[in-house]
PDB file of N, CA and C in Angstrom:
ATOM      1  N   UNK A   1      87.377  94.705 104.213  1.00  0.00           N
ATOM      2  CA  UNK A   1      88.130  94.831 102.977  1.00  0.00           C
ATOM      3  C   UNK A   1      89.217  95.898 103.149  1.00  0.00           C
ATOM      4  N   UNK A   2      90.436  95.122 102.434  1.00  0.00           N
ATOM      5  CA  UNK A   2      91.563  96.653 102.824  1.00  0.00           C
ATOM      6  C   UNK A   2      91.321  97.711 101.998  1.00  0.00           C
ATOM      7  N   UNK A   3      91.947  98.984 102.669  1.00  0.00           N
ATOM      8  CA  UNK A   3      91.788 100.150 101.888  1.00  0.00           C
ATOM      9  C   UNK A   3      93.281 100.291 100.690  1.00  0.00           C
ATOM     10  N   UNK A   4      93.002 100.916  99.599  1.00  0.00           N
ATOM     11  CA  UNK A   4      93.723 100.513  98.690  1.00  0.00           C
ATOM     12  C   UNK A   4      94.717 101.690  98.279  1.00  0.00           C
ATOM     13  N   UNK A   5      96.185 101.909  98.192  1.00  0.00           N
ATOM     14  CA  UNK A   5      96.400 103.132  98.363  1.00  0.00           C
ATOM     15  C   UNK A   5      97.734 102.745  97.072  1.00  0.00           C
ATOM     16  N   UNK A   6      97.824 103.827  96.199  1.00  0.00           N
ATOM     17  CA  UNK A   6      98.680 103.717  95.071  1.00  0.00           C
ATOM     18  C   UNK A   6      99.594 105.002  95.520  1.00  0.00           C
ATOM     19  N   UNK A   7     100.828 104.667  95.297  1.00  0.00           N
ATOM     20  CA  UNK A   7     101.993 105.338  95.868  1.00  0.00           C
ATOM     21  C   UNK A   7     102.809 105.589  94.545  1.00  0.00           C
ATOM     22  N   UNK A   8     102.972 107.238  94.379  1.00  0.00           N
ATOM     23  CA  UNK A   8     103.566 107.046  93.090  1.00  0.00           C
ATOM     24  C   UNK A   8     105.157 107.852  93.560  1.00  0.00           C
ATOM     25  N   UNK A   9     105.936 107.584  93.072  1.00  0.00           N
ATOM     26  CA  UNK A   9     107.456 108.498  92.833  1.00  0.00           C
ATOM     27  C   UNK A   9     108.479 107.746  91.912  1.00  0.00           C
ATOM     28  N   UNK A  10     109.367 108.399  91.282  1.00  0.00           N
ATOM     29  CA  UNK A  10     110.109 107.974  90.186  1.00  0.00           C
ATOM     30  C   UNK A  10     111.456 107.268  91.218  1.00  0.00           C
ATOM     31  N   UNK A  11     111.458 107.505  91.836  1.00  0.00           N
ATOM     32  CA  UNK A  11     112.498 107.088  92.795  1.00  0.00           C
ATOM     33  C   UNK A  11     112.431 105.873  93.630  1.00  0.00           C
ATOM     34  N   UNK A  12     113.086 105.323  93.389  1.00  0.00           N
ATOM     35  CA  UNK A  12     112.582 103.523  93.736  1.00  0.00           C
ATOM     36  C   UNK A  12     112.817 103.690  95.208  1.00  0.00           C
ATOM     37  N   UNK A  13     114.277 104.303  95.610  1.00  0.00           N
ATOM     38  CA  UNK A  13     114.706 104.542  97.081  1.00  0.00           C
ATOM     39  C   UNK A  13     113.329 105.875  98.369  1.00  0.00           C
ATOM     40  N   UNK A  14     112.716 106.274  97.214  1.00  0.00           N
ATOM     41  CA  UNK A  14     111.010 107.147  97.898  1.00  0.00           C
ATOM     42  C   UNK A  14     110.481 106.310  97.974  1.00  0.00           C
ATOM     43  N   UNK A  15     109.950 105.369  97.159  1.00  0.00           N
ATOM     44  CA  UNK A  15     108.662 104.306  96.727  1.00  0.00           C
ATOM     45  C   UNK A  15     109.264 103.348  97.769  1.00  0.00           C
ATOM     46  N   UNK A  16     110.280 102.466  98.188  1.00  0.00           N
ATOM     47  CA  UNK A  16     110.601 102.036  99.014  1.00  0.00           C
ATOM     48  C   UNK A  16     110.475 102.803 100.607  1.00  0.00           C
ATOM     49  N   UNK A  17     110.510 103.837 100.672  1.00  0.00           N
ATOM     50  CA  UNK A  17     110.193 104.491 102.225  1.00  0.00           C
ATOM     51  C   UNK A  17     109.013 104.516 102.183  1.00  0.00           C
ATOM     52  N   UNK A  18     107.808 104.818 101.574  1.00  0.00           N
ATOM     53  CA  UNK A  18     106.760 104.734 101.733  1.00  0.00           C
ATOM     54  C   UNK A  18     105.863 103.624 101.806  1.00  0.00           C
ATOM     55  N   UNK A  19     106.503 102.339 100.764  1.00  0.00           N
ATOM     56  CA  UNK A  19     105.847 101.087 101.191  1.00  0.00           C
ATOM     57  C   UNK A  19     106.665 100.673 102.900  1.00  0.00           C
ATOM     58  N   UNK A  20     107.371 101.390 103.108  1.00  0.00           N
ATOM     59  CA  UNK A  20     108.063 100.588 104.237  1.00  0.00           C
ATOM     60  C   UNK A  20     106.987 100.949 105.734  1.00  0.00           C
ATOM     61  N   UNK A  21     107.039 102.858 105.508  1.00  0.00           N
ATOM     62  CA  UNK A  21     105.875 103.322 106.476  1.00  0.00           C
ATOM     63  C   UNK A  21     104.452 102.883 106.306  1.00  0.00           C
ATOM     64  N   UNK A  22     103.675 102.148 105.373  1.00  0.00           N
ATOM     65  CA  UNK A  22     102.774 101.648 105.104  1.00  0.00           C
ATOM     66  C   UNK A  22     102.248 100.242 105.195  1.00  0.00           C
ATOM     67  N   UNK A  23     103.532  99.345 105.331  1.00  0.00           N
ATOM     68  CA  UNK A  23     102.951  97.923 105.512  1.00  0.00           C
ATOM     69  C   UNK A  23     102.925  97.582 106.859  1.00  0.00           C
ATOM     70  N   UNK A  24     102.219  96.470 106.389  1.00  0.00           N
ATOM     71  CA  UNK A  24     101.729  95.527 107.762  1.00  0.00           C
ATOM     72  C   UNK A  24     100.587  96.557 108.255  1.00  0.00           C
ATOM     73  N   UNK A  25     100.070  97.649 108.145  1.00  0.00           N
ATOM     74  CA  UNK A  25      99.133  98.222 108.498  1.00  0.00           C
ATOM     75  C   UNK A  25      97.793  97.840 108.171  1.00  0.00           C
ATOM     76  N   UNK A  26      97.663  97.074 107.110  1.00  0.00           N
ATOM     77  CA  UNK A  26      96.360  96.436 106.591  1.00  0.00           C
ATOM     78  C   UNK A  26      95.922  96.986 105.530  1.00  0.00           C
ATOM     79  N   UNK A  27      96.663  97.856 105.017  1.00  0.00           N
ATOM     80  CA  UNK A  27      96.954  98.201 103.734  1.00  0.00           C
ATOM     81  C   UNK A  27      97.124  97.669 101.962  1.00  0.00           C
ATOM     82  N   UNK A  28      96.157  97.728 101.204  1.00  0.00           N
ATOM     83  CA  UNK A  28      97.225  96.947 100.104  1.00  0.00           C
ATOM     84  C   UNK A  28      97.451  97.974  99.154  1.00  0.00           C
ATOM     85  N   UNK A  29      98.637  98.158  99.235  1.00  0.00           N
ATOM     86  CA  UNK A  29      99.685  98.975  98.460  1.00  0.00           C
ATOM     87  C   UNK A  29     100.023  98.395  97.058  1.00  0.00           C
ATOM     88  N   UNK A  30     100.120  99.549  96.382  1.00  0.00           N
ATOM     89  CA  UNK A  30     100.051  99.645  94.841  1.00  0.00           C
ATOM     90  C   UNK A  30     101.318 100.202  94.240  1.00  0.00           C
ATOM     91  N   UNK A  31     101.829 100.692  93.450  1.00  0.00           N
ATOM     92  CA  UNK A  31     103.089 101.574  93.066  1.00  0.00           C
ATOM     93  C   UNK A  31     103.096 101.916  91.552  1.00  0.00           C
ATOM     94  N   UNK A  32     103.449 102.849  91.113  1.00  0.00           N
ATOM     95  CA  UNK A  32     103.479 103.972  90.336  1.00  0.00           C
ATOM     96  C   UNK A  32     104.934 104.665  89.956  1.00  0.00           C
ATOM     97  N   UNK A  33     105.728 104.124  88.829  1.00  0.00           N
ATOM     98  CA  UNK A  33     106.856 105.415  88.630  1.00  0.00           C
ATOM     99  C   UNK A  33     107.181 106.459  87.634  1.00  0.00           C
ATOM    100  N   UNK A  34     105.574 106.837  87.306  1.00  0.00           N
ATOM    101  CA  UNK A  34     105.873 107.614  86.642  1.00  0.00           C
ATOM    102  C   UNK A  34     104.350 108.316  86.156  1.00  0.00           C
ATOM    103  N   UNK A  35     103.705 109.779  86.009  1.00  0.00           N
ATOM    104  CA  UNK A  35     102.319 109.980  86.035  1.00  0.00           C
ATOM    105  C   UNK A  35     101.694 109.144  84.709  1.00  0.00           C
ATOM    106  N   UNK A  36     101.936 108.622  83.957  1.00  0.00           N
ATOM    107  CA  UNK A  36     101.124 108.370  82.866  1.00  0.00           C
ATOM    108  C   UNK A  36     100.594 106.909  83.143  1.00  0.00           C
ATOM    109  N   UNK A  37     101.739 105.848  84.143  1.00  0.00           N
ATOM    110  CA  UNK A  37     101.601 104.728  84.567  1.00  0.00           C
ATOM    111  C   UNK A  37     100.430 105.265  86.303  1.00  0.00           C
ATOM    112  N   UNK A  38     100.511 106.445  87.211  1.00  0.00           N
ATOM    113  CA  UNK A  38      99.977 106.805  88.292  1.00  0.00           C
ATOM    114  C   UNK A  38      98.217 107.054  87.678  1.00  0.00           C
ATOM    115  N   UNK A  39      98.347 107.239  86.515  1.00  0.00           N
ATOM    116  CA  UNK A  39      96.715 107.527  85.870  1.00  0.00           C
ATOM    117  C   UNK A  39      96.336 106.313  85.370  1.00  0.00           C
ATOM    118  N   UNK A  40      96.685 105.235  84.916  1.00  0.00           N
ATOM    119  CA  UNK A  40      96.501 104.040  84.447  1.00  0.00           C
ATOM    120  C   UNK A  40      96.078 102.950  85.610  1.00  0.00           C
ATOM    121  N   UNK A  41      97.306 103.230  86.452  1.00  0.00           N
ATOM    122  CA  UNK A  41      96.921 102.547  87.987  1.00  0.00           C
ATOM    123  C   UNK A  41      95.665 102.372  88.216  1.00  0.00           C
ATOM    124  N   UNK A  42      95.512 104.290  88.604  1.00  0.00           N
ATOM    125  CA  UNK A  42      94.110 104.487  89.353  1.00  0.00           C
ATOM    126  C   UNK A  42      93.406 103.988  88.744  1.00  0.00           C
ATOM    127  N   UNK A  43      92.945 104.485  87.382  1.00  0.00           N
ATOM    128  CA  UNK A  43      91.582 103.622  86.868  1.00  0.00           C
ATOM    129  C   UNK A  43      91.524 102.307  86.849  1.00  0.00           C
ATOM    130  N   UNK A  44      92.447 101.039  87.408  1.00  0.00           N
ATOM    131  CA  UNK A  44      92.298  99.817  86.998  1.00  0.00           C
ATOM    132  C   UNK A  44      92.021  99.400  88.601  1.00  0.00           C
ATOM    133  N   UNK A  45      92.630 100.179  89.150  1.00  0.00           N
ATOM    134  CA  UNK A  45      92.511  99.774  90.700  1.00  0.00           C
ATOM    135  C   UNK A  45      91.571 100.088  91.870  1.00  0.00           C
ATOM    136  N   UNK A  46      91.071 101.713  91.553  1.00  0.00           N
ATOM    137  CA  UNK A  46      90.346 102.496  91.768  1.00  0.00           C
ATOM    138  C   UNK A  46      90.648 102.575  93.062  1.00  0.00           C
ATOM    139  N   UNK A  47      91.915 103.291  93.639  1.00  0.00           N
ATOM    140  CA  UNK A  47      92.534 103.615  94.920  1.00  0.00           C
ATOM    141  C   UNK A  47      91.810 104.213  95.904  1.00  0.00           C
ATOM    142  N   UNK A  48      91.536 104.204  97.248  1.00  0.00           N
ATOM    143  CA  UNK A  48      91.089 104.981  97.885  1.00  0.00           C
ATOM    144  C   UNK A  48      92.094 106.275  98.083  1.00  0.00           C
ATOM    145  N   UNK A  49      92.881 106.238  98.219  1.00  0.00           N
ATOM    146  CA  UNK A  49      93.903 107.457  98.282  1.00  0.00           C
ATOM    147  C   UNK A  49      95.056 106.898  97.002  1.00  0.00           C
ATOM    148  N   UNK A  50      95.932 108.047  97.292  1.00  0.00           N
ATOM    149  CA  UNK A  50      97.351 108.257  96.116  1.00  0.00           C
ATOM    150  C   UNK A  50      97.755 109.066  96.839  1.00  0.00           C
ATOM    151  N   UNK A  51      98.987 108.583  96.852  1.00  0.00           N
ATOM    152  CA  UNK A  51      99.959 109.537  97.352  1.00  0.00           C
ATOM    153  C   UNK A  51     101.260 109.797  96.485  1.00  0.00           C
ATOM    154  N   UNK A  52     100.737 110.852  95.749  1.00  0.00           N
ATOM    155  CA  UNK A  52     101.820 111.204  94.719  1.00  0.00           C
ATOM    156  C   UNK A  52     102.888 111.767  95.295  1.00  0.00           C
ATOM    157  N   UNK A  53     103.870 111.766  94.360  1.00  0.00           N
ATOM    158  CA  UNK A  53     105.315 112.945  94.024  1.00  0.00           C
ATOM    159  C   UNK A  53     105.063 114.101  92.743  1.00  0.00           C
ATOM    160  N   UNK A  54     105.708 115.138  93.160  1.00  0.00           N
ATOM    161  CA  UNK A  54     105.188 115.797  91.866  1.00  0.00           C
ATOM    162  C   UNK A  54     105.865 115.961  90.903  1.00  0.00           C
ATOM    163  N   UNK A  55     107.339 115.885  91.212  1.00  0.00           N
ATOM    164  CA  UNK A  55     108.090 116.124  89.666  1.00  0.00           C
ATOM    165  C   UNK A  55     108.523 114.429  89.586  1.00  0.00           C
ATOM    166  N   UNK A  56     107.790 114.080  88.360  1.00  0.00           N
ATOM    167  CA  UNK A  56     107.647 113.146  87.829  1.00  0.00           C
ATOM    168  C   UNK A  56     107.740 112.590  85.814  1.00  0.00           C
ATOM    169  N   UNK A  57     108.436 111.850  85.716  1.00  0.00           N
ATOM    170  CA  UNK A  57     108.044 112.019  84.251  1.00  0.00           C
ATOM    171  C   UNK A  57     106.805 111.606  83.415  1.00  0.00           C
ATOM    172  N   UNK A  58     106.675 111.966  82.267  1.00  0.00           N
ATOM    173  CA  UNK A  58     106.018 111.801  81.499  1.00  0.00           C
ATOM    174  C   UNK A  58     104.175 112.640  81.965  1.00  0.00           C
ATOM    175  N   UNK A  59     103.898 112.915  83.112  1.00  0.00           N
ATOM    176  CA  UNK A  59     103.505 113.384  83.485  1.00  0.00           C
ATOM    177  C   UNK A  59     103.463 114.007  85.194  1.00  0.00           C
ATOM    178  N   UNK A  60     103.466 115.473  85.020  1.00  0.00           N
ATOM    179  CA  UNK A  60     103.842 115.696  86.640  1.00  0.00           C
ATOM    180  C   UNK A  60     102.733 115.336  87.717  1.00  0.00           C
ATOM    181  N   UNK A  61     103.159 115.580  89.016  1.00  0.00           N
ATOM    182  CA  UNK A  61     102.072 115.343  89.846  1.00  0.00           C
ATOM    183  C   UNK A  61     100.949 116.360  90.130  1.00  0.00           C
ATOM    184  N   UNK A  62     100.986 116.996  89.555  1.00  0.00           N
ATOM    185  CA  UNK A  62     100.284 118.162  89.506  1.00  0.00           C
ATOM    186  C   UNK A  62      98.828 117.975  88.366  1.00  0.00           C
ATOM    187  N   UNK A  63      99.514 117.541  86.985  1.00  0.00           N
ATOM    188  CA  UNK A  63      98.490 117.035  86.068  1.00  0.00           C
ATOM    189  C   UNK A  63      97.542 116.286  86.564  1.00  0.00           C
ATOM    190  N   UNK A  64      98.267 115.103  86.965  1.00  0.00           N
ATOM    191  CA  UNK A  64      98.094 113.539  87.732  1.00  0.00           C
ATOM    192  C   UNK A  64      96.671 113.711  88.367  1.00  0.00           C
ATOM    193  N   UNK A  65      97.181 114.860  89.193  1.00  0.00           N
ATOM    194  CA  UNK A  65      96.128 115.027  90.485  1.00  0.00           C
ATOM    195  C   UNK A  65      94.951 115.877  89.790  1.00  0.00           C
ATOM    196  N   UNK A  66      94.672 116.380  88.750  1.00  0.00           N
ATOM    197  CA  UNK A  66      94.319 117.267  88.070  1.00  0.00           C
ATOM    198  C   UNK A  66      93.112 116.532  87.258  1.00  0.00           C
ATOM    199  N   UNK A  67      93.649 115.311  86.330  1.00  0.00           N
ATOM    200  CA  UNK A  67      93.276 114.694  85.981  1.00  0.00           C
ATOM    201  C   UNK A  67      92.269 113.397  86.749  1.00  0.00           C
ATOM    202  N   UNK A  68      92.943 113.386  87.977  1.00  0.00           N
ATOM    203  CA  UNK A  68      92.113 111.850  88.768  1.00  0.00           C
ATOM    204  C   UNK A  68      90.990 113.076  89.699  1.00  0.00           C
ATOM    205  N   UNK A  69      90.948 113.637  90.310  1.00  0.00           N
ATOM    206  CA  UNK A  69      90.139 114.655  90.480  1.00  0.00           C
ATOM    207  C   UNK A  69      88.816 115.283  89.397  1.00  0.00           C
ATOM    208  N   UNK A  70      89.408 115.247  88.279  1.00  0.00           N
ATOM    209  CA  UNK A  70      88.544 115.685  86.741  1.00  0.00           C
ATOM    210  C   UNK A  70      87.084 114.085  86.700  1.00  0.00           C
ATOM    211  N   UNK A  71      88.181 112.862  86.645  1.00  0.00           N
ATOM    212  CA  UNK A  71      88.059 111.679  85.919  1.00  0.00           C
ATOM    213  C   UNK A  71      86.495 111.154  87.174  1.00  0.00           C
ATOM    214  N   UNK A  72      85.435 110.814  86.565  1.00  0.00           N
ATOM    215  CA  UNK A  72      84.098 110.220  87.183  1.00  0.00           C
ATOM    216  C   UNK A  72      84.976 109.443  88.063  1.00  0.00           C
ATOM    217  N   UNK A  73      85.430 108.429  87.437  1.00  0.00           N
ATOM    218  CA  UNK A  73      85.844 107.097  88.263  1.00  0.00           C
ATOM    219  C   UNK A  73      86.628 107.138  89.546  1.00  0.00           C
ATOM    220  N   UNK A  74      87.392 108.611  89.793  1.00  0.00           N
ATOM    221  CA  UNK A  74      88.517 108.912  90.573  1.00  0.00           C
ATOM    222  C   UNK A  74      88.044 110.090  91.140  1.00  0.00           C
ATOM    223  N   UNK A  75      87.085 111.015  91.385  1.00  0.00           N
ATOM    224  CA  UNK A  75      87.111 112.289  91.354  1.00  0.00           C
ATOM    225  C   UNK A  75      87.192 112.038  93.152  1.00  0.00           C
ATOM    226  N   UNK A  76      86.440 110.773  93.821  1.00  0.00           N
ATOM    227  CA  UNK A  76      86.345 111.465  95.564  1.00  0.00           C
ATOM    228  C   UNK A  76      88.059 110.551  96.045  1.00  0.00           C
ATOM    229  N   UNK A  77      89.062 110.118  94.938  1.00  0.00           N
ATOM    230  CA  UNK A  77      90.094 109.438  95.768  1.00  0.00           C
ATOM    231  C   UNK A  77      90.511 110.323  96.205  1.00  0.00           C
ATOM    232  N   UNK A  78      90.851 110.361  97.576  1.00  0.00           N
ATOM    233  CA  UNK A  78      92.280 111.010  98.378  1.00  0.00           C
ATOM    234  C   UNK A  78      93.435 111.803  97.600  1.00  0.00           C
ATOM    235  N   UNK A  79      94.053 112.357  97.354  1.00  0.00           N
ATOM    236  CA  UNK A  79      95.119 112.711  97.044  1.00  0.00           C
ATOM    237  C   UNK A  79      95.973 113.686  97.856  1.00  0.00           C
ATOM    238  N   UNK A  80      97.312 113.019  98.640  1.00  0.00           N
ATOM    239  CA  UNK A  80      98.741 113.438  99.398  1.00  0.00           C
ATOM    240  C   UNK A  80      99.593 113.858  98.126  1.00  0.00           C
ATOM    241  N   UNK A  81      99.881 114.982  97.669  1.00  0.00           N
ATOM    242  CA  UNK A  81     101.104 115.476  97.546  1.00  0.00           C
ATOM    243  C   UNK A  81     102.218 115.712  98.302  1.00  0.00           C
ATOM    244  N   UNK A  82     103.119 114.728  97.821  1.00  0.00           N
ATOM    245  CA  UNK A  82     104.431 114.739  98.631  1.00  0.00           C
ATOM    246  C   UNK A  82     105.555 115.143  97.834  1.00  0.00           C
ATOM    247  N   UNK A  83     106.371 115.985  98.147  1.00  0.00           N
ATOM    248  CA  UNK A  83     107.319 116.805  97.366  1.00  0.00           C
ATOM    249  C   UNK A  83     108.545 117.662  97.675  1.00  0.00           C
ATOM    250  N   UNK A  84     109.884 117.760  97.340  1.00  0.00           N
ATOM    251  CA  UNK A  84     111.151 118.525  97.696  1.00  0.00           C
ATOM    252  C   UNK A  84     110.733 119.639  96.980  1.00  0.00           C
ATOM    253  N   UNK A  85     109.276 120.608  96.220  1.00  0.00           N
ATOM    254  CA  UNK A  85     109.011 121.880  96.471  1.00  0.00           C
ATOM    255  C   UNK A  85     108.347 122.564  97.452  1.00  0.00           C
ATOM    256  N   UNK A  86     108.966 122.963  98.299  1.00  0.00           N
ATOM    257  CA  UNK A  86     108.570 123.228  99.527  1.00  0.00           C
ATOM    258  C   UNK A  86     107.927 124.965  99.781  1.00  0.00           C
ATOM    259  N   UNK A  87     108.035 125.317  98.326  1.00  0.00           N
ATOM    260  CA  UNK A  87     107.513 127.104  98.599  1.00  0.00           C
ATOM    261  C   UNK A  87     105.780 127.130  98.447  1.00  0.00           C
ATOM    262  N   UNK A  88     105.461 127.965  99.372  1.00  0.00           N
ATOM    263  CA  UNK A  88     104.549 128.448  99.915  1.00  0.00           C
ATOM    264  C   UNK A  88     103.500 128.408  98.066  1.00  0.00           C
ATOM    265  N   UNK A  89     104.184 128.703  97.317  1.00  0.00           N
ATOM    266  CA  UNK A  89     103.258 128.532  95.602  1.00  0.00           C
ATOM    267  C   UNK A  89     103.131 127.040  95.516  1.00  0.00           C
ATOM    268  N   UNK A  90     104.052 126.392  95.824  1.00  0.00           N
ATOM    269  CA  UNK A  90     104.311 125.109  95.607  1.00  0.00           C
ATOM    270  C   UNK A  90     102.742 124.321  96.046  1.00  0.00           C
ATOM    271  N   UNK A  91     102.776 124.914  97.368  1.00  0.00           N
ATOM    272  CA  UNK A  91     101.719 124.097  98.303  1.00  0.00           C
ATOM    273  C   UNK A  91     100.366 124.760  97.528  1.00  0.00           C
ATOM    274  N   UNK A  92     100.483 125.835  97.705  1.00  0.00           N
ATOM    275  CA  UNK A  92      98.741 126.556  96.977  1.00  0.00           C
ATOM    276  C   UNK A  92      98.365 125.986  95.640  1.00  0.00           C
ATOM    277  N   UNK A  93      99.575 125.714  95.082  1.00  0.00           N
ATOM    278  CA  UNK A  93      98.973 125.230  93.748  1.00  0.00           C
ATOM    279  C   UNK A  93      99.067 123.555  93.726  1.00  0.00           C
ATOM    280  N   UNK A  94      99.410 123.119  94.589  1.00  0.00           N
ATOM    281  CA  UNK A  94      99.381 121.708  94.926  1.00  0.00           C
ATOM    282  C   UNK A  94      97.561 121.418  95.457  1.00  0.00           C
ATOM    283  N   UNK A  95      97.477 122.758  95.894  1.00  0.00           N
ATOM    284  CA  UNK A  95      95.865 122.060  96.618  1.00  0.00           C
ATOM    285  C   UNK A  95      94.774 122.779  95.616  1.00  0.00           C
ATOM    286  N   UNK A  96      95.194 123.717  94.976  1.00  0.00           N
ATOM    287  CA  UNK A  96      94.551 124.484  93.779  1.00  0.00           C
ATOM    288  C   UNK A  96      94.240 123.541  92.900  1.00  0.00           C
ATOM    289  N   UNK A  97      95.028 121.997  92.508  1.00  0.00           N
ATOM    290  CA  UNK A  97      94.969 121.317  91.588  1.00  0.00           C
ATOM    291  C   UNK A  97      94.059 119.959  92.249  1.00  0.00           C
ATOM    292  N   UNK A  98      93.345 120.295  93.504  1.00  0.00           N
ATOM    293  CA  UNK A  98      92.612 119.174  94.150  1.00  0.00           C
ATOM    294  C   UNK A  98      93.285 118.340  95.036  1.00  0.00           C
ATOM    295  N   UNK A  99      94.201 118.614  95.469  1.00  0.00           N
ATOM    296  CA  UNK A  99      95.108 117.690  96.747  1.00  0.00           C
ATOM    297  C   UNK A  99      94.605 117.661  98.044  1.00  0.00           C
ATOM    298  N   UNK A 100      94.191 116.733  98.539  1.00  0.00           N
ATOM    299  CA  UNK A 100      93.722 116.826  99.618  1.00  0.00           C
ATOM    300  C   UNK A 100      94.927 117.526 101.099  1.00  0.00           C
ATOM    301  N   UNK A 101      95.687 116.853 100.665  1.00  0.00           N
ATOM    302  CA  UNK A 101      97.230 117.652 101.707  1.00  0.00           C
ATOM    303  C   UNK A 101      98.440 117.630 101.072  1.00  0.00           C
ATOM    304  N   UNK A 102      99.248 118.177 101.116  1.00  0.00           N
ATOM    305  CA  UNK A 102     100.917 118.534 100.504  1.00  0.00           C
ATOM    306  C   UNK A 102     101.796 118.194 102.132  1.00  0.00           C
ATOM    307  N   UNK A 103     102.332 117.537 101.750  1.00  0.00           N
ATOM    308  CA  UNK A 103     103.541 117.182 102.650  1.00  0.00           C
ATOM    309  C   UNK A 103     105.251 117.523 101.827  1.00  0.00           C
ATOM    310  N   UNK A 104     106.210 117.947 102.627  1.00  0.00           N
ATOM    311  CA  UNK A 104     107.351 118.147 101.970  1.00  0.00           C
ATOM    312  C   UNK A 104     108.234 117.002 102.287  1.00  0.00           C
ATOM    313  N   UNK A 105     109.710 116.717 101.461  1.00  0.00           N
ATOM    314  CA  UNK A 105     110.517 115.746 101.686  1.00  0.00           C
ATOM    315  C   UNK A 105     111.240 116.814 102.662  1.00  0.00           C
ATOM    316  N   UNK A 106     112.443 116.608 102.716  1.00  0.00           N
ATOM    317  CA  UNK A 106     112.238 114.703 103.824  1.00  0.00           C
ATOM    318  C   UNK A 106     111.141 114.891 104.818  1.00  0.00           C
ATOM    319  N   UNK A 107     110.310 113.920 104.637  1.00  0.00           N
ATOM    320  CA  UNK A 107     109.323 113.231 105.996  1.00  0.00           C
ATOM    321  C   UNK A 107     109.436 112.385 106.457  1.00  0.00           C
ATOM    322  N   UNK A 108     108.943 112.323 107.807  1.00  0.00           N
ATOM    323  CA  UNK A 108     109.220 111.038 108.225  1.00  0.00           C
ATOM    324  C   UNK A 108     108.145 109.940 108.819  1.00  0.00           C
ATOM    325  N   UNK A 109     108.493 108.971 108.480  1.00  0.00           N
ATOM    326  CA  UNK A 109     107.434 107.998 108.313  1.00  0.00           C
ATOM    327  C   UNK A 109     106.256 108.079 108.864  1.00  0.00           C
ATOM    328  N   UNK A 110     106.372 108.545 110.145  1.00  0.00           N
ATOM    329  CA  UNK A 110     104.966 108.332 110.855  1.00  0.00           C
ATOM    330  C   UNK A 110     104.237 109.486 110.547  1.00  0.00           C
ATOM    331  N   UNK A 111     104.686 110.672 110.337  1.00  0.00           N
ATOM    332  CA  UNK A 111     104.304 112.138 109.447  1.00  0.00           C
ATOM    333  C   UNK A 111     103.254 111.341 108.272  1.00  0.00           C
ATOM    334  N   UNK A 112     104.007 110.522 107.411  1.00  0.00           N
ATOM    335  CA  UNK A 112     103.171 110.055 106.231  1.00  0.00           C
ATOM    336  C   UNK A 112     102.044 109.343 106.762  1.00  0.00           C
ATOM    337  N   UNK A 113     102.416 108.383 107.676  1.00  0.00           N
ATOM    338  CA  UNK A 113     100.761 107.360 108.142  1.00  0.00           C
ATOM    339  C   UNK A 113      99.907 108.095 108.449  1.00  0.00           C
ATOM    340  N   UNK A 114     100.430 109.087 109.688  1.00  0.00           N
ATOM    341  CA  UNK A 114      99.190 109.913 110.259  1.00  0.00           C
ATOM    342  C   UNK A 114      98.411 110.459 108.945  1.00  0.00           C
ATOM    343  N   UNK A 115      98.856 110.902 108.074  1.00  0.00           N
ATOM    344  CA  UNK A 115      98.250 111.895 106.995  1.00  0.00           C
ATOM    345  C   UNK A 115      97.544 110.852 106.512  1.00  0.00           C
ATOM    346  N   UNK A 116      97.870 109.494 106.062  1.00  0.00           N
ATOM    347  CA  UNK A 116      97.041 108.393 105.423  1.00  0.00           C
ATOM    348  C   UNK A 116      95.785 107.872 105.797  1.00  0.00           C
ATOM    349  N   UNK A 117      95.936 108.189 107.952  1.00  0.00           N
ATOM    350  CA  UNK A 117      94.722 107.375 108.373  1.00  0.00           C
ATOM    351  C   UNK A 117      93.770 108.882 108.471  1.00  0.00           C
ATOM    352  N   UNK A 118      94.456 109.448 108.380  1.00  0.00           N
ATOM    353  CA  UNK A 118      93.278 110.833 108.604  1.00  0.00           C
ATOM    354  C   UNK A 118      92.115 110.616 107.332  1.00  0.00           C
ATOM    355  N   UNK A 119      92.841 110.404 106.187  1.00  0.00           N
ATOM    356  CA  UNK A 119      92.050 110.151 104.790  1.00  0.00           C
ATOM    357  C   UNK A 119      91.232 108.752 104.991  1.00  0.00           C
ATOM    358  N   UNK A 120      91.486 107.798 105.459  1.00  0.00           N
ATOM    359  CA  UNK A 120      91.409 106.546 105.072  1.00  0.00           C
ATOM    360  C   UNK A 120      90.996 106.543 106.735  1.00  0.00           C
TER     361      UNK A 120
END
């Protein structure tokens, strides 16, 4: 059975690089643009990982991860924070909020898989 991975960013041209580093891998990929739709996802899909963005609307990635971490149904998924805040607070409170790893933009593709199969 494939492993199931919900990819969230408000940015169609992000969400597109990441389904791009992700397919054909055996993957079935999910998508997310925005945290209130990235919390709705999870519970219907019940992702093995997420790989959020954090500044996001309607809810940030920070909540997001806060919340699916909190939530019974979600608490052991994976969670990649991926993000253009790249300060040293950025990251502590990225993993303070239950992230399994923080990655910064720009990355590059194979940067993201490796981090995916390590989880998965």
């Amino acid at each position: 059975m494939a492993r199931k991975i919900l990819l969230v960013d408000d940015s169609p041209s992000e969400l597109q690089l990441m389904c791009s580093a992700l397919e054909g891998k055996g993957y079935d990929l999910f998508t997310a643009s925005d945290g209130e739709q990235a919390i709705q996802q999870a519970m219907q899909v019940h992702p093995d990982l997420v790989v959020l963005d954090i500044i996001l609307p309607k809810k940030n990635g920070f909540q997001v991860c806060r919340h699916l971490k909190m939530a019974q149904q979600t608490c052991h998924t994976k969670v990649i924070l991926i993000s253009s805040k790249n300060q040293d607070t950025d990251k502590y409170w990225g993993l303070k909020q239950g992230a399994d790893e923080y990655i910064t933009k720009p990355y590059h593709p194979d940067q993201l898989l490796s981090s995916v199969e390590r989880y998965l």
